[in-house]
Protein backbone atom coordinates (compact mmCIF):
# COMPACT_ATOMS: atom_id res chain seq x y z
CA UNK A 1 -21.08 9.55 -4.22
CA UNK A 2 -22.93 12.36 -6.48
CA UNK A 3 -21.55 13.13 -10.03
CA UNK A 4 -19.95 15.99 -8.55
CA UNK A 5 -17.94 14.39 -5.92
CA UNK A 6 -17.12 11.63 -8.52
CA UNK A 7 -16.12 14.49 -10.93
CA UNK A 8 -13.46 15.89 -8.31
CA UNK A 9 -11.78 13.00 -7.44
CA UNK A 10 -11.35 11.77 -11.31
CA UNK A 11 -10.00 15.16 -12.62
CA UNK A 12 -7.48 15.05 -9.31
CA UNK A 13 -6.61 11.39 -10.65
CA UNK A 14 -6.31 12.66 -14.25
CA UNK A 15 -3.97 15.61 -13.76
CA UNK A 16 -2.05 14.97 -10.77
CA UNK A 17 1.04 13.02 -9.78
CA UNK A 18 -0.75 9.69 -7.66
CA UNK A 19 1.53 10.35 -4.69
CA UNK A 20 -1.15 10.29 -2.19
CA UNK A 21 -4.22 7.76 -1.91
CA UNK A 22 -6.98 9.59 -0.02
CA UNK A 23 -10.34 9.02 1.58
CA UNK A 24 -13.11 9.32 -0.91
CA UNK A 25 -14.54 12.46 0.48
CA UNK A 26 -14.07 15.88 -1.32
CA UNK A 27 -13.90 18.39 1.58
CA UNK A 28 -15.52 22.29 1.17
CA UNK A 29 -15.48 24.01 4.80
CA UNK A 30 -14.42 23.51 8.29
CA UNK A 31 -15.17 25.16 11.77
CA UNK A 32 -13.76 23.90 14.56
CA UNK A 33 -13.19 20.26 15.21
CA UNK A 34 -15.82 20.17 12.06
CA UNK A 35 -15.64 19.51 8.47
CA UNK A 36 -18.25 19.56 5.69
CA UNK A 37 -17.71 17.74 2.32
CA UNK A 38 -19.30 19.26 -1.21
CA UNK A 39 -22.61 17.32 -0.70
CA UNK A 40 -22.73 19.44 3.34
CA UNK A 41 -22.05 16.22 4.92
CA UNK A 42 -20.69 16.90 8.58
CA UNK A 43 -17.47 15.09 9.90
CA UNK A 44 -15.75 15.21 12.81
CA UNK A 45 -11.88 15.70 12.17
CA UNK A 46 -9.86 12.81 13.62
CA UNK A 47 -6.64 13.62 11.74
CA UNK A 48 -6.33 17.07 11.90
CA UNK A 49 -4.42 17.57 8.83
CA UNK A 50 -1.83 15.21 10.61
CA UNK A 51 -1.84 17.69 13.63
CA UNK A 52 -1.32 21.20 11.45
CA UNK A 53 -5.33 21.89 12.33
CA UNK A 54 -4.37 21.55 16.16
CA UNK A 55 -6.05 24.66 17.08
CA UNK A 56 -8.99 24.34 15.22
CA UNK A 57 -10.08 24.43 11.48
CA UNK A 58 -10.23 28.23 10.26
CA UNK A 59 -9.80 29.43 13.72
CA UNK A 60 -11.11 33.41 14.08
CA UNK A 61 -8.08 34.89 15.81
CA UNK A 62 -5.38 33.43 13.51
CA UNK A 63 -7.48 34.20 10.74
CA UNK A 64 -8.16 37.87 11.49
CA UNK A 65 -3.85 38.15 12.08
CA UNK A 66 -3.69 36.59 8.53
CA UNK A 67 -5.81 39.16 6.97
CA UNK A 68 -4.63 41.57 8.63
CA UNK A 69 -0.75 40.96 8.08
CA UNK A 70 -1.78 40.16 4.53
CA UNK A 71 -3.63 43.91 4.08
CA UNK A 72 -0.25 45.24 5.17
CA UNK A 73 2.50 43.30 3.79
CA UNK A 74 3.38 39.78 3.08
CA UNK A 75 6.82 38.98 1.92
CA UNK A 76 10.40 41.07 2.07
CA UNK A 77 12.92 37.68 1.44
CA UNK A 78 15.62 38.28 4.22
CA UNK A 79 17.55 40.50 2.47
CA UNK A 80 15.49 43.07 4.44
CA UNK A 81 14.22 43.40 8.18
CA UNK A 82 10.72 43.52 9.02
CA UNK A 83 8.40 44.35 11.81
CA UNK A 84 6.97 40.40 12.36
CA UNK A 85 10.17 38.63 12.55
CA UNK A 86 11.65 39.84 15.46
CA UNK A 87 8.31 39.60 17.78
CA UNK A 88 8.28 36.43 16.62
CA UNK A 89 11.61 35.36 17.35
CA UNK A 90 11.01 36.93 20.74
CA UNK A 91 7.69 34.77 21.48
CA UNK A 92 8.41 31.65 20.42
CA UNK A 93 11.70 31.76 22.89
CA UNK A 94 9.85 32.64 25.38
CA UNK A 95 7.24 29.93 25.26
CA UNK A 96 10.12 27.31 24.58
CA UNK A 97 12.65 28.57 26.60
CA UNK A 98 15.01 28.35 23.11
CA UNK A 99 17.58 30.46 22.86
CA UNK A 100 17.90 30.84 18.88
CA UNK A 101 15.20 30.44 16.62
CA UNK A 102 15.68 29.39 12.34
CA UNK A 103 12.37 30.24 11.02
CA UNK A 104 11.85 28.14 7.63
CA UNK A 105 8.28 26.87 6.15
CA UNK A 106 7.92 23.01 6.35
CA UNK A 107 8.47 20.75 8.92
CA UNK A 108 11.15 18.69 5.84
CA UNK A 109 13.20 22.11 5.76
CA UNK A 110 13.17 22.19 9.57
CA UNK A 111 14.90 18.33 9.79
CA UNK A 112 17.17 19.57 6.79
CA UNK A 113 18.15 22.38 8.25
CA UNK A 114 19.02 21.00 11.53
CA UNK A 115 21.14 18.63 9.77
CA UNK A 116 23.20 20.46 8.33
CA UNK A 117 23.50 22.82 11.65
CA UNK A 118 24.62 20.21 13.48
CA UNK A 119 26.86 18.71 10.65
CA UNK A 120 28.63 22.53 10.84
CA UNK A 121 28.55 22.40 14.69
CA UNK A 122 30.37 19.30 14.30
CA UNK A 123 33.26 20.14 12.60
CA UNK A 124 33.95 24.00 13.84
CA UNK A 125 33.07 22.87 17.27
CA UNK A 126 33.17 19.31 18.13
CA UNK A 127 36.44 18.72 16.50
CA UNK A 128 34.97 15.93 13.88
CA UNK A 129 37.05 15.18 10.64
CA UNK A 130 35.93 17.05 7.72
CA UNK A 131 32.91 14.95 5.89
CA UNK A 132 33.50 12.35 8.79
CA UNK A 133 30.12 13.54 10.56
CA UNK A 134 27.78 11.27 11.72
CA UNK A 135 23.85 11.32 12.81
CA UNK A 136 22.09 8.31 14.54
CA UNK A 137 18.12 7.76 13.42
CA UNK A 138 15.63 5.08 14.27
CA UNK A 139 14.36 2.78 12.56
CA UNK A 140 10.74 2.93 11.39
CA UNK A 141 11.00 7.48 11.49
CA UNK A 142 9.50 9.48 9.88
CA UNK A 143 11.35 13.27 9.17
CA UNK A 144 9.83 14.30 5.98
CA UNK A 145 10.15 13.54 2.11
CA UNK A 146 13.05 15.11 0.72
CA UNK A 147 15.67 13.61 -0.92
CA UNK A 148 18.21 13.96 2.60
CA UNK A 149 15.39 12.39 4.18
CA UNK A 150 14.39 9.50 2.96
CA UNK A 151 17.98 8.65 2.50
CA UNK A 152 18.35 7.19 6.18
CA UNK A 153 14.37 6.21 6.25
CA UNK A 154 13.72 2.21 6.42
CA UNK A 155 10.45 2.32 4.84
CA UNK A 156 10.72 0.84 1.29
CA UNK A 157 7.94 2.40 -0.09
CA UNK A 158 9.85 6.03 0.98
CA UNK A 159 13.05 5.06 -0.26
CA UNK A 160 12.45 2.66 -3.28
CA UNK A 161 14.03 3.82 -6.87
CA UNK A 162 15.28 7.19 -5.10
CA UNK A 163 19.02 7.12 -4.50
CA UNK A 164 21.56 6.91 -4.77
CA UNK A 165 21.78 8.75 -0.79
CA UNK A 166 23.86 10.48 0.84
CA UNK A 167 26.28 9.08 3.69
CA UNK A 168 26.72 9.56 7.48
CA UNK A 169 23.63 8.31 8.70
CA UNK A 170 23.17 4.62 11.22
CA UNK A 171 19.74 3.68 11.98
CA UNK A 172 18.93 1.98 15.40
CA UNK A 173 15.76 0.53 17.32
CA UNK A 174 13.77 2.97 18.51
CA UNK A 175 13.43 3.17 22.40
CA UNK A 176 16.21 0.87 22.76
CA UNK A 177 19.09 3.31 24.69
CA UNK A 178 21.24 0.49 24.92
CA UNK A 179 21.53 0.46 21.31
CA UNK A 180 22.15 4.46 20.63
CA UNK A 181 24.68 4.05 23.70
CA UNK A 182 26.55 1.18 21.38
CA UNK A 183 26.44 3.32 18.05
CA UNK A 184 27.83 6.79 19.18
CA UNK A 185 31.30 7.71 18.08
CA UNK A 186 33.68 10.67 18.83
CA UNK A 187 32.02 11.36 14.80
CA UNK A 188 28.16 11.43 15.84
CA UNK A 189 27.40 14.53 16.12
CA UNK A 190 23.43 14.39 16.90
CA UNK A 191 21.08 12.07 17.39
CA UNK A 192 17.70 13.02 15.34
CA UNK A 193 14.87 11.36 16.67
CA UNK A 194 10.95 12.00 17.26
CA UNK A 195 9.21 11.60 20.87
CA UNK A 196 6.78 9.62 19.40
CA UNK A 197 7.11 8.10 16.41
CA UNK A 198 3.57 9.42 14.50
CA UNK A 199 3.57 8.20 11.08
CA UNK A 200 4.64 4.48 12.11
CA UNK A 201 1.69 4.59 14.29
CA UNK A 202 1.85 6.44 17.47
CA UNK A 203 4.56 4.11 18.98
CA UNK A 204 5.53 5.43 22.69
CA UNK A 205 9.22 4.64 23.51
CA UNK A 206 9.58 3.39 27.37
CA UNK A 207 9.84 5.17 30.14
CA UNK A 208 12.62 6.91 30.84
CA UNK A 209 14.09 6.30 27.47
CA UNK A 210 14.60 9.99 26.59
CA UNK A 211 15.97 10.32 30.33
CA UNK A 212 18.88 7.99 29.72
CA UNK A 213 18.95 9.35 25.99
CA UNK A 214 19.39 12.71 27.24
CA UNK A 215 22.28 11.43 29.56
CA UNK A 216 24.38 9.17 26.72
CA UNK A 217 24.38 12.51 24.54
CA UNK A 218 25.42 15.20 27.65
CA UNK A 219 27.92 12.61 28.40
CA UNK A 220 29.49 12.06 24.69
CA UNK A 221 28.85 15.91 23.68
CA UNK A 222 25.95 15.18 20.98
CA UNK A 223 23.34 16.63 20.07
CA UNK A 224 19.97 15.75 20.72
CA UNK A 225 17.62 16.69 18.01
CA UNK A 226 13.71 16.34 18.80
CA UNK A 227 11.46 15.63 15.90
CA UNK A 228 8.30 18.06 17.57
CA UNK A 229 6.80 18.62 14.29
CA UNK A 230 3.77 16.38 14.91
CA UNK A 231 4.10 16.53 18.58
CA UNK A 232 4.86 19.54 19.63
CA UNK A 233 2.62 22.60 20.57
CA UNK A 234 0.38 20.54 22.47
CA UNK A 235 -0.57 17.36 20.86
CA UNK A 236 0.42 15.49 23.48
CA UNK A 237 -1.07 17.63 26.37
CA UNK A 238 2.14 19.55 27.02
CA UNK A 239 4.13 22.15 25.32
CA UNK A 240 6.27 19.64 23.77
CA UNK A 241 6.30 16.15 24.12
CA UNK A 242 9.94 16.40 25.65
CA UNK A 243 8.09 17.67 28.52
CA UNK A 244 6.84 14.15 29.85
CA UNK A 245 10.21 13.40 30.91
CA UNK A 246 11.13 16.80 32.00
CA UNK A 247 13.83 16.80 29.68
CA UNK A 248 14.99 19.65 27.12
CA UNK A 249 16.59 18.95 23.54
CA UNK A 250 19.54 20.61 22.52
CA UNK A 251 17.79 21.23 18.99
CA UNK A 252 13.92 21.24 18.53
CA UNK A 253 12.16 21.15 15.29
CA UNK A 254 8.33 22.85 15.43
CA UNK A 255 6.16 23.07 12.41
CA UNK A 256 2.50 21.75 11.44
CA UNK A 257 0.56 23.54 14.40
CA UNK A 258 3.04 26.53 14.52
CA UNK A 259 0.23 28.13 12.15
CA UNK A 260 -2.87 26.57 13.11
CA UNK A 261 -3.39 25.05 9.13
CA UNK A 262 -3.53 28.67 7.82
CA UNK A 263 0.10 28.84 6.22
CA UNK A 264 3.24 26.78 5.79
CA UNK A 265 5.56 27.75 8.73
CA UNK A 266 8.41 25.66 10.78
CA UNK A 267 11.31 26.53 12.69
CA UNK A 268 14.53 25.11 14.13
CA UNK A 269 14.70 26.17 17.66
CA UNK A 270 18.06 25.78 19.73
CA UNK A 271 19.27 25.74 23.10
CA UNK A 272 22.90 25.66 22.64
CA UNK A 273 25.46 26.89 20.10
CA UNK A 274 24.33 25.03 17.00
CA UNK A 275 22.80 27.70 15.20
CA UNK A 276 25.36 29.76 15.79
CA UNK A 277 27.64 28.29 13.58
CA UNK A 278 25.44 29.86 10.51
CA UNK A 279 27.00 32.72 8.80
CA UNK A 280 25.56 34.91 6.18
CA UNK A 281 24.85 33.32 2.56
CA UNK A 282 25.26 29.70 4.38
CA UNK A 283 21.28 28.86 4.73
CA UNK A 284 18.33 30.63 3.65
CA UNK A 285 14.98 30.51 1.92
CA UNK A 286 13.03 32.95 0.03
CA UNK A 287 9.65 32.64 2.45
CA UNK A 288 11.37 31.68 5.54
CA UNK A 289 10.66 34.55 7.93
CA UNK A 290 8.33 35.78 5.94
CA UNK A 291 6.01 38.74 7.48
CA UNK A 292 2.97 36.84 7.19
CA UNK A 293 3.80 33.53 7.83
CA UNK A 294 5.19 35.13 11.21
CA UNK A 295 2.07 37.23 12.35
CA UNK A 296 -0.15 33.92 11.80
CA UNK A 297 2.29 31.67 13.78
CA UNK A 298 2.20 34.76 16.76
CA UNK A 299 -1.56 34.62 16.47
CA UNK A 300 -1.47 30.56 16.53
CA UNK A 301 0.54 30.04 19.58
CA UNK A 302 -1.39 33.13 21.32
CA UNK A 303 -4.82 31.22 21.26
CA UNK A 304 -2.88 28.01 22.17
CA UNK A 305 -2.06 29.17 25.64
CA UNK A 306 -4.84 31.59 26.06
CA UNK A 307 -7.47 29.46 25.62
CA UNK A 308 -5.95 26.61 27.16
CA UNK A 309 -5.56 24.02 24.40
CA UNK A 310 -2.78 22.02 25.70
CA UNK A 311 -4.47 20.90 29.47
CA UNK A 312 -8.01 20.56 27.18
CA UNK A 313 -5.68 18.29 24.76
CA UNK A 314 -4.58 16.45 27.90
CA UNK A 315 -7.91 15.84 29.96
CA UNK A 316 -9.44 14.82 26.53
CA UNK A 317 -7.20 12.76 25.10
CA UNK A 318 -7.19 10.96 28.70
CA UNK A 319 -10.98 10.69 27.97
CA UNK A 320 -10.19 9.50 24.67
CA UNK A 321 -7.85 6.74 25.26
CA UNK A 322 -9.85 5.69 28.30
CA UNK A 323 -13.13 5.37 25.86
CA UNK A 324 -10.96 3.74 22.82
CA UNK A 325 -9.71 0.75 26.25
CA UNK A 326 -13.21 0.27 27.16
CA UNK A 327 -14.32 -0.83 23.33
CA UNK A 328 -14.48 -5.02 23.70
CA UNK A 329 -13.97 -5.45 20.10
CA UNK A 330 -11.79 -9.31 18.91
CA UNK A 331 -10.53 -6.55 16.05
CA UNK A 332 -8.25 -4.35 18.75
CA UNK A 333 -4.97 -5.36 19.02
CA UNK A 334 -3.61 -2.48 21.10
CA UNK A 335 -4.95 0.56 21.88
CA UNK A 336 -2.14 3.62 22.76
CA UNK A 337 -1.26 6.87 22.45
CA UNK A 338 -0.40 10.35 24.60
CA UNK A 339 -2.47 13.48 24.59
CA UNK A 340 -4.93 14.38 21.60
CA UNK A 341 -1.95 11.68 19.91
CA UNK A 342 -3.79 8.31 19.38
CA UNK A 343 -3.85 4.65 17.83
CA UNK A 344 -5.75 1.44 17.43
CA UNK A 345 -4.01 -1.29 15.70
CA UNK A 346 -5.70 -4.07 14.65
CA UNK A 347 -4.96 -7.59 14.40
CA UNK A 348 -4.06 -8.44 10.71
CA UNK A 349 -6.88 -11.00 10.68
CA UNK A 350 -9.18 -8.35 11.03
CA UNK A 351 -8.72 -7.12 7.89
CA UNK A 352 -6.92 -3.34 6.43
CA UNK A 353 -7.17 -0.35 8.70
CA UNK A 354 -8.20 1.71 5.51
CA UNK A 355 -11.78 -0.40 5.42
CA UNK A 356 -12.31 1.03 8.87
CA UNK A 357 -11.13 4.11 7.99
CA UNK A 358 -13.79 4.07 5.13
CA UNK A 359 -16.97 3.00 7.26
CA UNK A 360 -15.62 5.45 10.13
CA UNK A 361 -16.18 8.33 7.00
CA UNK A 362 -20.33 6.69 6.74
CA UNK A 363 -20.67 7.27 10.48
CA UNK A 364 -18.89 11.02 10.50
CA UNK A 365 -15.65 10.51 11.27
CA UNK A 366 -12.85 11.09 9.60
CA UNK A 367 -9.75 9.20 10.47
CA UNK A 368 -6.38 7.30 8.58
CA UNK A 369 -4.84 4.49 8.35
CA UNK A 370 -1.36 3.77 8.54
CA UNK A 371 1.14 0.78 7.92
CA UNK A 372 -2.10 -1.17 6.96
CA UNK A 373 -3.21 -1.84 10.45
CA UNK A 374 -3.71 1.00 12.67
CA UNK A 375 -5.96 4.22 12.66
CA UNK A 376 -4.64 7.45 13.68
CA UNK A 377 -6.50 9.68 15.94
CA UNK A 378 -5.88 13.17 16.20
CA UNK A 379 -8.70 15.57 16.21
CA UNK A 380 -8.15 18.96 17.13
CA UNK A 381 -7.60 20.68 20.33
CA UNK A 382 -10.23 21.98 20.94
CA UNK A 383 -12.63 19.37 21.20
CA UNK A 384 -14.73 19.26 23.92
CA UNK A 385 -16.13 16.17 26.33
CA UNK A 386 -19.78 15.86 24.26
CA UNK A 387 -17.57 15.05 21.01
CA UNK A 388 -15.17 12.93 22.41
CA UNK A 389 -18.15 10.88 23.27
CA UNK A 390 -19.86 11.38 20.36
CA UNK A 391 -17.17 9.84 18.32
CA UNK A 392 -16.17 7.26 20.54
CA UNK A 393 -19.93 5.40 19.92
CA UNK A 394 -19.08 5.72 16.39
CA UNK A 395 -15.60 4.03 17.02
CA UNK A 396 -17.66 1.01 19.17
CA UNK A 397 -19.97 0.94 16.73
CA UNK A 398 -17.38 0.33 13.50
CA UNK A 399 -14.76 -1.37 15.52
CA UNK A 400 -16.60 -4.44 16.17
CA UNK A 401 -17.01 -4.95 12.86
CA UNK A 402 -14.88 -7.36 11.11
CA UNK A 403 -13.97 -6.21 7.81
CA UNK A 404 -11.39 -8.81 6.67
């Protein structure tokens, strides 16, 4: 690395809080499925800003709405109407088929929010005791970093030296219906879980899990609360992952891709009365709703369905996990994933996914590790056949290396 690139990375160790351990590679531009670091090394984006770049880094349409929108006028609070909000409202039904729509910023507000919509749902609708309301996670999810969240999380490293949490939260396996079948209650009110479970490493529940899922909750009047923030919006080569099973939630959380990387936008989308048990004063947020944030996400999901992202996210990713199969490497434990959504976990013997991750970054790709022995894939949507083969030689080439 030059003194330059060195320089970066030690003033971001000197001054900021070490919550994060990245790559050593100090980015400058992107275009596309494309990156380009200080020094104008190229790199292919295989992480996609964990799926928030779906549509492309810096894409031309969104960023012509952003400049636009922010010429003309960027934030009112809600404690005034304005002229975004309510087209957006009306387009992102209409793509999901939702019938109310909580716009907030990050995809953590989004699972916060929902909780405590259902939690209210629960006891003006459902009948549940006051502060008797329950929610059943899974084991090994990931819903954000807030204090709420990491209460019910089971990863140490999350929850270690935070609490003291709050109550009214059981964790089962995930993909295991039997087990959510066992833990309901006439108290559970939802059951808040993600279609595929990203950060723990692309794991794909069975099928027909979310089909009996979707059954146990009609059945014992609970909600079912998908987790769409990494999936949704076409990761997984549909709208939302839900999709697959020809299922619908009864609460769906969007965020990451709902902007295209440009801007900091989520929403709580619902097909029932949940969020209709929100009264004035009883949730808010100073940016949610916000005039820009809204004209960006209309411009993001626009170029999503015009230029047919989510069937080129499908036929590529089919590419992709076809290519990943075919590598004969004694490092490749599995090889898995759904859409543009994708995973190689390694045998522990084969050393940490992170010195991969780092000799991937020498070839030009840019991938991450997770849970110490699987890489993420996730480039953008947009990328075409020629890359998907580009990379994959790169992924042969590193992959049957052994690095322990």
């Amino acid at each position: 690395m030059s003194a330059s690139v060195i320089d970066f990375i030690a003033t971001e160790a000197r001054f900021g809080a070490r919550n994060y351990e990245p790559i050593g590679v100090v980015l400058s531009r992107g275009e596309g499925v494309w990156v380009w670091d200080t020094e104008g090394n190229r790199y292919l984006d295989c992480l996609s800003a964990y799926s928030a770049v779906s549509q492309g880094h810096c894409h031309p349409k969104i960023l012509a709405a952003m400049v636009e929108q922010a010429h003309r006028l960027t934030l009112t609070s809600r404690a005034f109407h304005n002229d975004q909000l309510a087209l957006f409202y009306e387009e992102i039904a209409a793509l999901t088929g939702s019938h109310k729509v909580l716009p907030m910023n990050s995809g953590a507000e989004a699972v916060e929010s929902a909780i405590k919509s259902v939690r209210k749902w629960g006891y003006e609708v459902k009948g549940v005791p006051d502060g008797q309301a329950e929610i059943i996670v899974c084991a090994n999810n990931f819903h954000g970093r807030t204090l709420g969240v990491v209460g019910f999380s089971t990863d140490p490293e999350t929850r270690g030296h935070f609490g003291p949490f709050a109550p009214g939260f059981k964790v089962i396996p995930f993909g295991d219906a039997a087990a959510l079948a066992e833990a309901i209650t006439p108290n559970t009110v939802a059951f808040l879980v993600e279609p595929i479970q990203g950060e723990a490493g692309v794991v794909i529940p069975p099928a027909g899990y979310f089909t009996e899922v979707r059954e146990l909750c009609t059945a014992n009047n609970v909600m079912l609360v998908l987790d769409e923030i990494q999936t949704g919006l076409g990761r997984t080569g549909k709208l939302l992952a839900e999709q697959h099973e020809g299922i619908e939630a009864d609460v769906t959380l969007l965020g990451k891709a709902l902007s295209g990387g440009f801007y900091p936008v989520s929403a709580v989308l619902s097909n029932n009365d949940v969020l209709g048990t929100l009264r004035p004063g009883q949730h808010g947020s100073t940016f949610g709703g916000n005039p820009l944030a809204c004209a960006v996400a209309r411009a993001a999901m626009r170029v999503l369905v015009e230029e047919g992202m989510i069937e080129n996210a499908a036929r590529q990713g089919a590419r992709f996990l076809e290519g990943l199969k075919d590598i004969r490497a004694n490092t490749i434990r599995e090889v898995r994933g759904r859409g543009l959504m994708l995973a190689v976990e390694l045998h522990p013997e084969a050393g940490l996914a992170r010195r991969y991750c780092e000799a991937l970054q020498g070839k030009g790709i840019l991938a991450k590790d997770t849970h110490e022995h699987t890489i993420r894939i996730a480039p953008p949507l947009v990328i075409t056949s020629d890359q998907v083969d580009w990379a994959l030689e790169r992924f042969a080439a590193i992959l049957t290396q052994d690095f322990s």
